[in-house]
N, C-alpha and C. Protein backbone atom coordinates (compact mmCIF):
# COMPACT_ATOMS: atom_id res chain seq x y z
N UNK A 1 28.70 33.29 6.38
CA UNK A 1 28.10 32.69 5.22
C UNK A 1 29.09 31.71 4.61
N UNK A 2 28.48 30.49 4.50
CA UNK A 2 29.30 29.50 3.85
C UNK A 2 29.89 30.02 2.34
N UNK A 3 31.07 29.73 2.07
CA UNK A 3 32.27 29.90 0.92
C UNK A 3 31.31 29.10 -0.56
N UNK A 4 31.11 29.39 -1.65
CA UNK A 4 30.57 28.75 -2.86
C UNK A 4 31.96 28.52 -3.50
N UNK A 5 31.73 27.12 -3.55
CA UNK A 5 33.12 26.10 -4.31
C UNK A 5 33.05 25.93 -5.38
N UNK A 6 33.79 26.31 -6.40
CA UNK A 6 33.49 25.82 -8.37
C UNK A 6 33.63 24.24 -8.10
N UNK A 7 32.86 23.49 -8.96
CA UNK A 7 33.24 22.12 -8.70
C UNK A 7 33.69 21.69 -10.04
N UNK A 8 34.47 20.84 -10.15
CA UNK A 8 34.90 20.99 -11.44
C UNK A 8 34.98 19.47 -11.88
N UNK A 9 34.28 18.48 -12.92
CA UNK A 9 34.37 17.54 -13.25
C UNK A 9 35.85 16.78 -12.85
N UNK A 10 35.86 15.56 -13.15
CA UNK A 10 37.13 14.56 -12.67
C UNK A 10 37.74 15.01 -13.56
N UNK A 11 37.53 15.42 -14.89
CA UNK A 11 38.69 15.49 -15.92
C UNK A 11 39.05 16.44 -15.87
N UNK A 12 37.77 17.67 -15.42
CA UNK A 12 39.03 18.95 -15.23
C UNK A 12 39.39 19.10 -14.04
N UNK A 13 39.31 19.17 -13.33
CA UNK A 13 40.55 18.69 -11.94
C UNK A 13 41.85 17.61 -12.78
N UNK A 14 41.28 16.59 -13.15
CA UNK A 14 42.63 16.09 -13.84
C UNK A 14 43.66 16.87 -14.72
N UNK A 15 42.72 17.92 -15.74
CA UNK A 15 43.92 18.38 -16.56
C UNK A 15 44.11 19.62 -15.92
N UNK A 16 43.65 19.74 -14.76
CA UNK A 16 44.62 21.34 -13.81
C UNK A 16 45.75 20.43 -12.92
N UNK A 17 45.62 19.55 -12.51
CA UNK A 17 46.33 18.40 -12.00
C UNK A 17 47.72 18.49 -13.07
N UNK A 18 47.48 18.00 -14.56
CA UNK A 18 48.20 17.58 -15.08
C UNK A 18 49.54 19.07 -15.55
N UNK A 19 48.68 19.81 -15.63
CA UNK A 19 49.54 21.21 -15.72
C UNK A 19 50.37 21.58 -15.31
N UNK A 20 49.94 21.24 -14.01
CA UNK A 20 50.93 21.44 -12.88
C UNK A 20 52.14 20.41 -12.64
N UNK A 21 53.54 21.43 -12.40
CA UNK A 21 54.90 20.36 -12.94
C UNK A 21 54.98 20.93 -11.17
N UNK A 22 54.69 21.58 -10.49
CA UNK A 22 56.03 21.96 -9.01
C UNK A 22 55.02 20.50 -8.05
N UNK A 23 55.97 20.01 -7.50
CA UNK A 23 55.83 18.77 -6.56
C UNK A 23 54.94 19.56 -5.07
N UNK A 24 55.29 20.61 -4.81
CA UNK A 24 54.45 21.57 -3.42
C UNK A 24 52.77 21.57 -4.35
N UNK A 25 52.84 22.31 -5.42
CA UNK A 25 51.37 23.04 -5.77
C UNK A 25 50.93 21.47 -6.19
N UNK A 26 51.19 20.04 -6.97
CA UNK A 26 50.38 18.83 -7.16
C UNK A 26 49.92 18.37 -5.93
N UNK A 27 50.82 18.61 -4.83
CA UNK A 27 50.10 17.86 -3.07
C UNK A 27 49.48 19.01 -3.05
N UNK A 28 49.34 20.01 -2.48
CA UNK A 28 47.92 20.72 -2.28
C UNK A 28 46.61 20.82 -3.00
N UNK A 29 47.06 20.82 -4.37
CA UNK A 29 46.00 20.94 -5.35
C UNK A 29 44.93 19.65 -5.00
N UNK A 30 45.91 18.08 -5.24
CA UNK A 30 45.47 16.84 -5.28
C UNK A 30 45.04 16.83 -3.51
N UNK A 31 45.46 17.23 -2.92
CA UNK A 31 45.10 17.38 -1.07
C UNK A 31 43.57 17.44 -0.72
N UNK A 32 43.66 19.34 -1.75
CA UNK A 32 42.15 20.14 -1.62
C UNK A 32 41.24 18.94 -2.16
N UNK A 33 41.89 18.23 -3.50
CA UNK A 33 40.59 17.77 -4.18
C UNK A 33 39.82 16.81 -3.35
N UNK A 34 40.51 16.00 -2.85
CA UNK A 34 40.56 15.10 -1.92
C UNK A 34 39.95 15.54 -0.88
N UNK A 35 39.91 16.41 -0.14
CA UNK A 35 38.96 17.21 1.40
C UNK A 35 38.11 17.38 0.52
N UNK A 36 37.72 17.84 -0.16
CA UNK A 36 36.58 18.76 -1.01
C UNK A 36 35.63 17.30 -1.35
N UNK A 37 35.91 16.19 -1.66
CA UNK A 37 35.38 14.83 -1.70
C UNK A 37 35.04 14.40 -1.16
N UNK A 38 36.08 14.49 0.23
CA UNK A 38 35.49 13.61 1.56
C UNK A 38 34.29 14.48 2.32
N UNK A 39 34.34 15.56 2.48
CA UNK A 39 33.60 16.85 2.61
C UNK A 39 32.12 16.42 1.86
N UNK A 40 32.10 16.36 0.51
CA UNK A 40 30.90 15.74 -0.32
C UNK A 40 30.41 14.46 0.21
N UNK A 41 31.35 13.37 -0.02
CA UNK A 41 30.68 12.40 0.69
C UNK A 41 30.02 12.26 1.81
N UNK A 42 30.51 13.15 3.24
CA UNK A 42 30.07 12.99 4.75
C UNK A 42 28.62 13.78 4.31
N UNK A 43 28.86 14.66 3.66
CA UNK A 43 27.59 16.22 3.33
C UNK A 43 26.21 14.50 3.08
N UNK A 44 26.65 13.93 1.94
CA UNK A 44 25.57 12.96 1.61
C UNK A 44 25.67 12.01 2.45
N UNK A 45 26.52 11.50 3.66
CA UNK A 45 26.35 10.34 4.20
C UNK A 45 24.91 10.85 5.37
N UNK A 46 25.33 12.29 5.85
CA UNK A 46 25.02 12.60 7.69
C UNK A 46 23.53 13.21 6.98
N UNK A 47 22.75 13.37 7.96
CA UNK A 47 21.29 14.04 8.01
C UNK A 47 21.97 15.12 7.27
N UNK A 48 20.81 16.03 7.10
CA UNK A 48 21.19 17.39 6.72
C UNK A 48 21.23 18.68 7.36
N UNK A 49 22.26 19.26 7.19
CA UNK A 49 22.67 20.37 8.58
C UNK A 49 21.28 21.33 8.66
N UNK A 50 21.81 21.45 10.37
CA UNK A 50 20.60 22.68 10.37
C UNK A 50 20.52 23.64 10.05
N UNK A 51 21.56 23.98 9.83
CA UNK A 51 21.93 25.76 9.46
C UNK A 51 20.74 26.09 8.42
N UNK A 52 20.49 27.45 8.09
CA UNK A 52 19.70 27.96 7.09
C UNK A 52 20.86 27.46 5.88
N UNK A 53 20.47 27.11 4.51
CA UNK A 53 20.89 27.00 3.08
C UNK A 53 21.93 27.88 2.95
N UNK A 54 22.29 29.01 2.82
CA UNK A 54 23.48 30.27 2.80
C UNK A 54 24.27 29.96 3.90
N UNK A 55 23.89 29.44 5.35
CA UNK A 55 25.20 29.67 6.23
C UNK A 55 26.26 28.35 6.09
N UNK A 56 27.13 28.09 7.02
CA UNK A 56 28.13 27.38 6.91
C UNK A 56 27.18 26.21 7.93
N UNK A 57 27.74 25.04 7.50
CA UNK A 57 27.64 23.85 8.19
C UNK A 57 28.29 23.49 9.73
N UNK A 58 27.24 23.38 10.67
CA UNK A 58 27.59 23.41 11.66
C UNK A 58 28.34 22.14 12.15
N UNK A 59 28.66 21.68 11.51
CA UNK A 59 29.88 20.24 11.19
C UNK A 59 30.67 20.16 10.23
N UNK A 60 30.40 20.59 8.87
CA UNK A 60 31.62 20.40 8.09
C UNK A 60 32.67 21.32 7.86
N UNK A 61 31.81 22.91 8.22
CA UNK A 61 32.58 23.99 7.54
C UNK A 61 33.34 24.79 8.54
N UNK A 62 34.85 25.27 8.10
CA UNK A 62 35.84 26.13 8.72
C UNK A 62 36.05 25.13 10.08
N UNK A 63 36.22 26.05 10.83
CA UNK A 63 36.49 25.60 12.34
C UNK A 63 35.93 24.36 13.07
N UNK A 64 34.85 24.16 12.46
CA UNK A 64 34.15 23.13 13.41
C UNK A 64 34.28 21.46 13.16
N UNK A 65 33.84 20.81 13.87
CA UNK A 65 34.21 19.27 14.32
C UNK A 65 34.93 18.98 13.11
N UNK A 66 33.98 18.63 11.94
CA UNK A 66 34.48 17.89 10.66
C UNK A 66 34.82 19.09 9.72
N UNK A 67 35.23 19.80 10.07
CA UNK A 67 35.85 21.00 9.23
C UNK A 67 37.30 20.93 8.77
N UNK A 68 38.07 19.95 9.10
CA UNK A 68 39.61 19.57 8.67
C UNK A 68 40.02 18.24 8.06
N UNK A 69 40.76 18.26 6.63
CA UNK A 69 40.86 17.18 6.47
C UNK A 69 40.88 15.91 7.59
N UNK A 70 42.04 16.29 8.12
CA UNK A 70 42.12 15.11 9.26
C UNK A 70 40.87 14.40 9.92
N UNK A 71 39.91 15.33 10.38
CA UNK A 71 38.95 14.82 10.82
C UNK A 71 38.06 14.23 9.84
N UNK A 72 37.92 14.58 8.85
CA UNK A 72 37.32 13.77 7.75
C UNK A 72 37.60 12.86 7.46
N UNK A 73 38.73 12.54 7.63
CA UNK A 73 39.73 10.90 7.02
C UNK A 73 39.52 10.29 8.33
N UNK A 74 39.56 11.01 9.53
CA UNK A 74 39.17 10.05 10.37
C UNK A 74 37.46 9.23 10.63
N UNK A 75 36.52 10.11 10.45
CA UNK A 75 35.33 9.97 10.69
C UNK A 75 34.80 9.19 9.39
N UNK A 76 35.31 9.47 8.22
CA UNK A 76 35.07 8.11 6.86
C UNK A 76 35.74 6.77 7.50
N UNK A 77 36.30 6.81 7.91
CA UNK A 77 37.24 5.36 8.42
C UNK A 77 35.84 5.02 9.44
N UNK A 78 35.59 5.49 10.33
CA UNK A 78 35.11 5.11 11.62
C UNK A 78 34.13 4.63 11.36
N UNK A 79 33.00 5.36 10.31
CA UNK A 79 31.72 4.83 9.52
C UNK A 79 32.22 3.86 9.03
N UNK A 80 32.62 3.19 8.37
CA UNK A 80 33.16 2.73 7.75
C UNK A 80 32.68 3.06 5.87
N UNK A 81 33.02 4.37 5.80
CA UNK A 81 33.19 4.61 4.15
C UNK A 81 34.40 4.13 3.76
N UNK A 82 35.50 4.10 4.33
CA UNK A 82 36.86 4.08 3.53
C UNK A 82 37.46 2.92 4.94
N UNK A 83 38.15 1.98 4.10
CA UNK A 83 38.96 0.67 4.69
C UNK A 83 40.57 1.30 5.68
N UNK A 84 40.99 0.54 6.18
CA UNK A 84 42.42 1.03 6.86
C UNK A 84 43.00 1.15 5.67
N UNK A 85 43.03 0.60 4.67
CA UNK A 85 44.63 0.82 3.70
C UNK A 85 44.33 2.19 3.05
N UNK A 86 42.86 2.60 2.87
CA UNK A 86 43.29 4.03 1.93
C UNK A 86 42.98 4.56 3.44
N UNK A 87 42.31 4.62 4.57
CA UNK A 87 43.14 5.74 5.83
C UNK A 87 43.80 5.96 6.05
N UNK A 88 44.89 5.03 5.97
CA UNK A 88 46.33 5.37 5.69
C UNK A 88 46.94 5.85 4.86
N UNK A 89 46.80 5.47 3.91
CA UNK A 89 46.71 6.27 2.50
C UNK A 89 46.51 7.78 2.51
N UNK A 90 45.56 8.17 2.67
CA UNK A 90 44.81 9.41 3.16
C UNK A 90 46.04 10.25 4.43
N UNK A 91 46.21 9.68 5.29
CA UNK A 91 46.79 10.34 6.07
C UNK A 91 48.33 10.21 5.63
N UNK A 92 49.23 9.51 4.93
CA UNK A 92 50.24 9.93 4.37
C UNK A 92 50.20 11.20 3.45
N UNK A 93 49.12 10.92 2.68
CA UNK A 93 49.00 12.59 1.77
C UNK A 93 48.95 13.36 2.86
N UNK A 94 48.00 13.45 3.82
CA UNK A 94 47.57 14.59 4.53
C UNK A 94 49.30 14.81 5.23
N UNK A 95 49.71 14.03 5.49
CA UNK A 95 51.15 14.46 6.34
C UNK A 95 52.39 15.37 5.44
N UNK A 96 52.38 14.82 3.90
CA UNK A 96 53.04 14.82 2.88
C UNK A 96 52.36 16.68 2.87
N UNK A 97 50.90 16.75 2.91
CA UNK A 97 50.18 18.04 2.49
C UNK A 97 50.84 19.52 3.51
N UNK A 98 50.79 19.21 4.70
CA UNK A 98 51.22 19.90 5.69
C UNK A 98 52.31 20.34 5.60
N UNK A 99 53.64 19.24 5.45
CA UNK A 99 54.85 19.71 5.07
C UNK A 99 55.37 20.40 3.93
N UNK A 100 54.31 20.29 2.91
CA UNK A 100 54.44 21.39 1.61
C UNK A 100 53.85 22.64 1.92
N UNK A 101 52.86 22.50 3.00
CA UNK A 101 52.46 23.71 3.41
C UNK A 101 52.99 24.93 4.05
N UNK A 102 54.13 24.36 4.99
CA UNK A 102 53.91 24.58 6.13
C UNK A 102 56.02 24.72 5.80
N UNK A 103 56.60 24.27 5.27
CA UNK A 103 58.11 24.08 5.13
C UNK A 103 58.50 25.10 4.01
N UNK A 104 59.30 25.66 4.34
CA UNK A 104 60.41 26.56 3.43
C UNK A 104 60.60 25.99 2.41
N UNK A 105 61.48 24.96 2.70
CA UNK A 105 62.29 24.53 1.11
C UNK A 105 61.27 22.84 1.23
N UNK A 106 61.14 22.69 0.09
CA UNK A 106 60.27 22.12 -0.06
C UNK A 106 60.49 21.27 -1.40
N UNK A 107 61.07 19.87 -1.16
CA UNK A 107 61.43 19.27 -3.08
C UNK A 107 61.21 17.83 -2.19
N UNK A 108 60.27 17.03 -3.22
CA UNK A 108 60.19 15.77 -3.37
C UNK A 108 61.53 14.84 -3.42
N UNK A 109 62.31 15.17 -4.09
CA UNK A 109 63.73 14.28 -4.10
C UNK A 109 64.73 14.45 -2.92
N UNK A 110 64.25 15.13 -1.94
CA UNK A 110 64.72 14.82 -0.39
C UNK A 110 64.10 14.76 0.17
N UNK A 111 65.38 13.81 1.04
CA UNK A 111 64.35 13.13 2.59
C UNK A 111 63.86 14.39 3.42
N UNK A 112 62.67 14.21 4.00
CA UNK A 112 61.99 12.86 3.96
C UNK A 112 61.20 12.45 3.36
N UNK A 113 60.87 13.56 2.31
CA UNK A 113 59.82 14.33 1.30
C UNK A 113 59.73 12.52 0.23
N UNK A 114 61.05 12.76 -0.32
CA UNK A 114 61.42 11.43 -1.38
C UNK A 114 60.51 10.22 -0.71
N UNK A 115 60.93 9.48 0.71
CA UNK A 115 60.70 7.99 1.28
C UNK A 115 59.24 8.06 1.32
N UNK A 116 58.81 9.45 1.82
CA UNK A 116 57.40 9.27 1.78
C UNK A 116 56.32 9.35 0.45
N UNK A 117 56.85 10.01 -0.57
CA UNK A 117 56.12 10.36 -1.55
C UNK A 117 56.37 8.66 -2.25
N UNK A 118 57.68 8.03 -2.06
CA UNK A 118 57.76 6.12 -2.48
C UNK A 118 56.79 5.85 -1.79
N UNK A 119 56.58 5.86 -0.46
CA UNK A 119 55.77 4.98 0.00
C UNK A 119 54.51 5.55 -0.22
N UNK A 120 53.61 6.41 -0.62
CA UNK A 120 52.38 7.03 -1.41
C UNK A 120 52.20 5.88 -2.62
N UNK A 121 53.76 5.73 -3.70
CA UNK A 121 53.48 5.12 -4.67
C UNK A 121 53.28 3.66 -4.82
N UNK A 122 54.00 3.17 -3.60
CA UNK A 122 54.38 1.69 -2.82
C UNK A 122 52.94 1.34 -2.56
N UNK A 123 51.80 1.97 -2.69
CA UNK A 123 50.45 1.80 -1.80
C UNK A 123 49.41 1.59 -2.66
N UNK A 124 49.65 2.70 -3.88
CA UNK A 124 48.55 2.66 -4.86
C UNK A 124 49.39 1.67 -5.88
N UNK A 125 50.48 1.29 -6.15
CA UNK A 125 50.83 0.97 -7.69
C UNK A 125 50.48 -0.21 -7.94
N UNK A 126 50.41 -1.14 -6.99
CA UNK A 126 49.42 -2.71 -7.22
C UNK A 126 47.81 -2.75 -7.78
N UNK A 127 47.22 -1.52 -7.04
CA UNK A 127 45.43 -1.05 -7.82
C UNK A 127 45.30 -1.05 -9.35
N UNK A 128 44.88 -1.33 -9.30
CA UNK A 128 43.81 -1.62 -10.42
C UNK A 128 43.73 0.14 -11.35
N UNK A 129 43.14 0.63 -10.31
CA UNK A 129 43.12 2.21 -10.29
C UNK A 129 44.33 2.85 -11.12
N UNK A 130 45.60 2.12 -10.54
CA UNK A 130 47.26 3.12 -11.10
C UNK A 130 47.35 2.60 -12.07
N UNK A 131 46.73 1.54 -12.75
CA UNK A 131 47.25 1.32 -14.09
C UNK A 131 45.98 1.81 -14.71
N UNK A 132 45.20 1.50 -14.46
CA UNK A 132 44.44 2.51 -15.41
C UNK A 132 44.24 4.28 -15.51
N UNK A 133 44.62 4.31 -14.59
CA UNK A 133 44.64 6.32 -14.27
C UNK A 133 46.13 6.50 -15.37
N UNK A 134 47.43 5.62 -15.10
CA UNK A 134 48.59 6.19 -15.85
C UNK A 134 48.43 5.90 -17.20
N UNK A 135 47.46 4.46 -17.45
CA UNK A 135 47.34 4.53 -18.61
C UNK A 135 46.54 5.35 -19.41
N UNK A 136 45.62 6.23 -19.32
CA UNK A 136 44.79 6.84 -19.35
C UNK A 136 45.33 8.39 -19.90
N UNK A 137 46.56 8.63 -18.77
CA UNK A 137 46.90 9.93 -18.79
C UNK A 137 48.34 10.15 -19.22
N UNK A 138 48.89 9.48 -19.40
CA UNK A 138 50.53 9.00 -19.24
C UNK A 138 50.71 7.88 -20.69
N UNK A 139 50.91 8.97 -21.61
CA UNK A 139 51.72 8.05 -22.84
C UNK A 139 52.79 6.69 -22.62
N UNK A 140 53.83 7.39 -21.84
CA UNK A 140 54.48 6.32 -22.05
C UNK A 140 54.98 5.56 -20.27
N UNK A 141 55.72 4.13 -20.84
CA UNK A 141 55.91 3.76 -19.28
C UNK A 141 57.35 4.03 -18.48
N UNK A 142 57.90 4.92 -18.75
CA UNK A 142 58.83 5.88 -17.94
C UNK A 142 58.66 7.01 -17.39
N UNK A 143 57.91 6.89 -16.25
CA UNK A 143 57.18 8.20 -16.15
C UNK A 143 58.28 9.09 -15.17
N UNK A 144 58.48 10.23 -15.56
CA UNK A 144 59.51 11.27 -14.55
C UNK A 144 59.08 11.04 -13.27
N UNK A 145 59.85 11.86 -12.48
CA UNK A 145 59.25 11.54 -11.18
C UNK A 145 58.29 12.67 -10.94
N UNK A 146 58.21 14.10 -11.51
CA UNK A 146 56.60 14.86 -11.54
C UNK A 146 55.88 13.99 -12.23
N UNK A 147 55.85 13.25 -13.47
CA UNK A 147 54.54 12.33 -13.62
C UNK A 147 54.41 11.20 -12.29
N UNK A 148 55.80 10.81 -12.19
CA UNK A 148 54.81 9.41 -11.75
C UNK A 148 53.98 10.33 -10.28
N UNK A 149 54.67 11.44 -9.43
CA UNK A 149 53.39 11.93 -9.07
C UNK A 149 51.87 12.88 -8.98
N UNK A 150 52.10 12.71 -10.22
CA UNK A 150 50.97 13.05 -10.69
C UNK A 150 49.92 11.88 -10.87
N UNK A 151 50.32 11.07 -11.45
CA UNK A 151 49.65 9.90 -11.52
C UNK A 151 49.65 9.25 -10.15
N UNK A 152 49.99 9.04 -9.49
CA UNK A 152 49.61 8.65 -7.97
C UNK A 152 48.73 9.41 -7.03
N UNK A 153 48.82 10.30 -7.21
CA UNK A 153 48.10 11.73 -6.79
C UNK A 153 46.27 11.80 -7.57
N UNK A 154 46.48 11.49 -9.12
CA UNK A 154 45.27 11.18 -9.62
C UNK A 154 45.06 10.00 -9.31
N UNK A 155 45.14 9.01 -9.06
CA UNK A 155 44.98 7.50 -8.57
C UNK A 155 43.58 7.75 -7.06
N UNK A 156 44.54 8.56 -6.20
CA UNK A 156 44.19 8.26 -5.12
C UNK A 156 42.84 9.57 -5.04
N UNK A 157 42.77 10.17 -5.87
CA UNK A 157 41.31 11.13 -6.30
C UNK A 157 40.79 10.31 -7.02
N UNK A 158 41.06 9.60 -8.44
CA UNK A 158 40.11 8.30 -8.46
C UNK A 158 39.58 7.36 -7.47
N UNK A 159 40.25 7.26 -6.85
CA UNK A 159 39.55 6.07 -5.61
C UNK A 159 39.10 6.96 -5.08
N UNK A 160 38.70 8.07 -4.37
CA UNK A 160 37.86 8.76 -3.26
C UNK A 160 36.90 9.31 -4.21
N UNK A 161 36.73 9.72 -5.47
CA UNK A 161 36.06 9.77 -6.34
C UNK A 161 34.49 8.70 -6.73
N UNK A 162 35.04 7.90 -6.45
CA UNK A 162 34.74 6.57 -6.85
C UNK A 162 34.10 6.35 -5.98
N UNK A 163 34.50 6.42 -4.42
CA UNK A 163 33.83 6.83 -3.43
C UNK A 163 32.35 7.53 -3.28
N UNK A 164 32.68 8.73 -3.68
CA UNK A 164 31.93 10.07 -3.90
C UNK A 164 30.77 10.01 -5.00
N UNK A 165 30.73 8.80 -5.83
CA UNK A 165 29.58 8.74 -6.78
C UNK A 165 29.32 7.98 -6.28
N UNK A 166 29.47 7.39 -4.95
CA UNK A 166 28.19 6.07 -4.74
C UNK A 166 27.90 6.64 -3.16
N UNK A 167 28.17 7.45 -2.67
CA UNK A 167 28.14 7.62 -1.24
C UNK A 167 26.59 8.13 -0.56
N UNK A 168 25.68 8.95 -1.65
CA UNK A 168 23.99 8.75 -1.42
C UNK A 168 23.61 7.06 -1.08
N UNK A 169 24.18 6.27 -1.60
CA UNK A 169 23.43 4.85 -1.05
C UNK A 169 23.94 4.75 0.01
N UNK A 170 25.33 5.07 0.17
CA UNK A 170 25.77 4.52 1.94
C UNK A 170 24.99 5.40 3.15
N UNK A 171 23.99 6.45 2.24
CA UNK A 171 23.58 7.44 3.48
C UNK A 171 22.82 7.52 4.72
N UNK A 172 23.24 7.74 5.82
CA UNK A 172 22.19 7.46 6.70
C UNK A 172 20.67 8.17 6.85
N UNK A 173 20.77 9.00 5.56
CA UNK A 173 19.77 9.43 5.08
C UNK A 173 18.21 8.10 4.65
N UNK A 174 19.43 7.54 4.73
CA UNK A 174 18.37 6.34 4.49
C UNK A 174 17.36 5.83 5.24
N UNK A 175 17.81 6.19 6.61
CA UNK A 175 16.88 5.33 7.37
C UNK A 175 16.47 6.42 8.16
N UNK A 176 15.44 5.90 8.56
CA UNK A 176 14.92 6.65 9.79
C UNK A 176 15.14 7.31 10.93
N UNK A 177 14.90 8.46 11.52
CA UNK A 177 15.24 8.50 13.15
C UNK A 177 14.62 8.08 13.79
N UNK A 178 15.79 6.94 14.94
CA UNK A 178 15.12 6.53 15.67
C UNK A 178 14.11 7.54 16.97
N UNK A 179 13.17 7.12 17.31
CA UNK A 179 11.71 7.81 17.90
C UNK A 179 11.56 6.82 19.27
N UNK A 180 11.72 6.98 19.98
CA UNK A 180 11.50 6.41 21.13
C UNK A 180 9.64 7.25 22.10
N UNK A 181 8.86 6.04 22.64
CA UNK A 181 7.90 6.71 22.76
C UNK A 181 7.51 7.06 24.47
């Protein structure tokens, strides 16, 4: 039986986001939110699963095809929901996500943790998105280095967000199956 997910508005995901000071629990937290989005979006892009309503999705959920971030960031790219710069994007978190997962000692201010979490910020801080997400959430413009990733981290859930409220129009729900006679 498929898992029931609390879903929790952008702002509260933001202020459980913001709570959080350890650099490991903001990449997983901001990771999940992020699968849990792309997950929503494919759910509204693809037909609708066959499974009965209660079971798990015979494509998105646990084990199967589109059941892992990775494969989700790949298969939004391929449709083309999401451009190369946030797939990339996407898969630096996802790499960044693993190694907080998955590693003992675990701190943003070493390599390789540090070069990569710059280049996360190197990606979003020109958008449109990072100045309005820090301005938004972030008093002032010296942000520590747990804010500034926090705010990069909310940036890049704003943009897949953003995503995620328009992704019923991109649906292939839209059209027809093709019927050959």
């Amino acid at each position: 039986m498929a898992k029931e997910t609390k879903k929790l508005s952008f702002d509260e995901f933001a202020d459980e986001l913001l709570v959080e000071t350890q650099p490991r629990a903001l990449i997983i937290l901001a990771s999940s939110q992020i699968d849990y989005l792309l997950r929503s979006i494919l759910e509204q892009y693809l037909w609708p699963k066959s499974a009965k309503l209660k079971e798990e999705d015979e494509l998105l959920d646990g084990d199967r095809p589109l059941g892992t971030f990775s494969s989700r960031i790949k298969l939004a790219k391929r449709v083309g929901i999401i451009d190369n710069e946030l797939y990339d994007l996407l898969n630096k978190l996802r790499e960044i996500r693993n190694i907080a997962a998955h590693w003992i000692v675990f701190g943003v201010s070493d390599s390789p943790l540090r070069e990569n979490v710059k280049e996360l910020r190197s990606r979003v801080a020109g958008r449109k998105s990072f100045k309005l997400t820090t301005n938004k959430y972030f008093l002032n413009e010296d942000l520590s280095n747990v804010e500034s990733l926090q705010s990069v981290l909310l940036t890049i859930c704003v943009i897949v967000a953003s995503i995620e409220s328009v992704a019923d129009k991109l649906s292939l729900r839209n059209n027809k199956p093709i019927v050959f006679d």
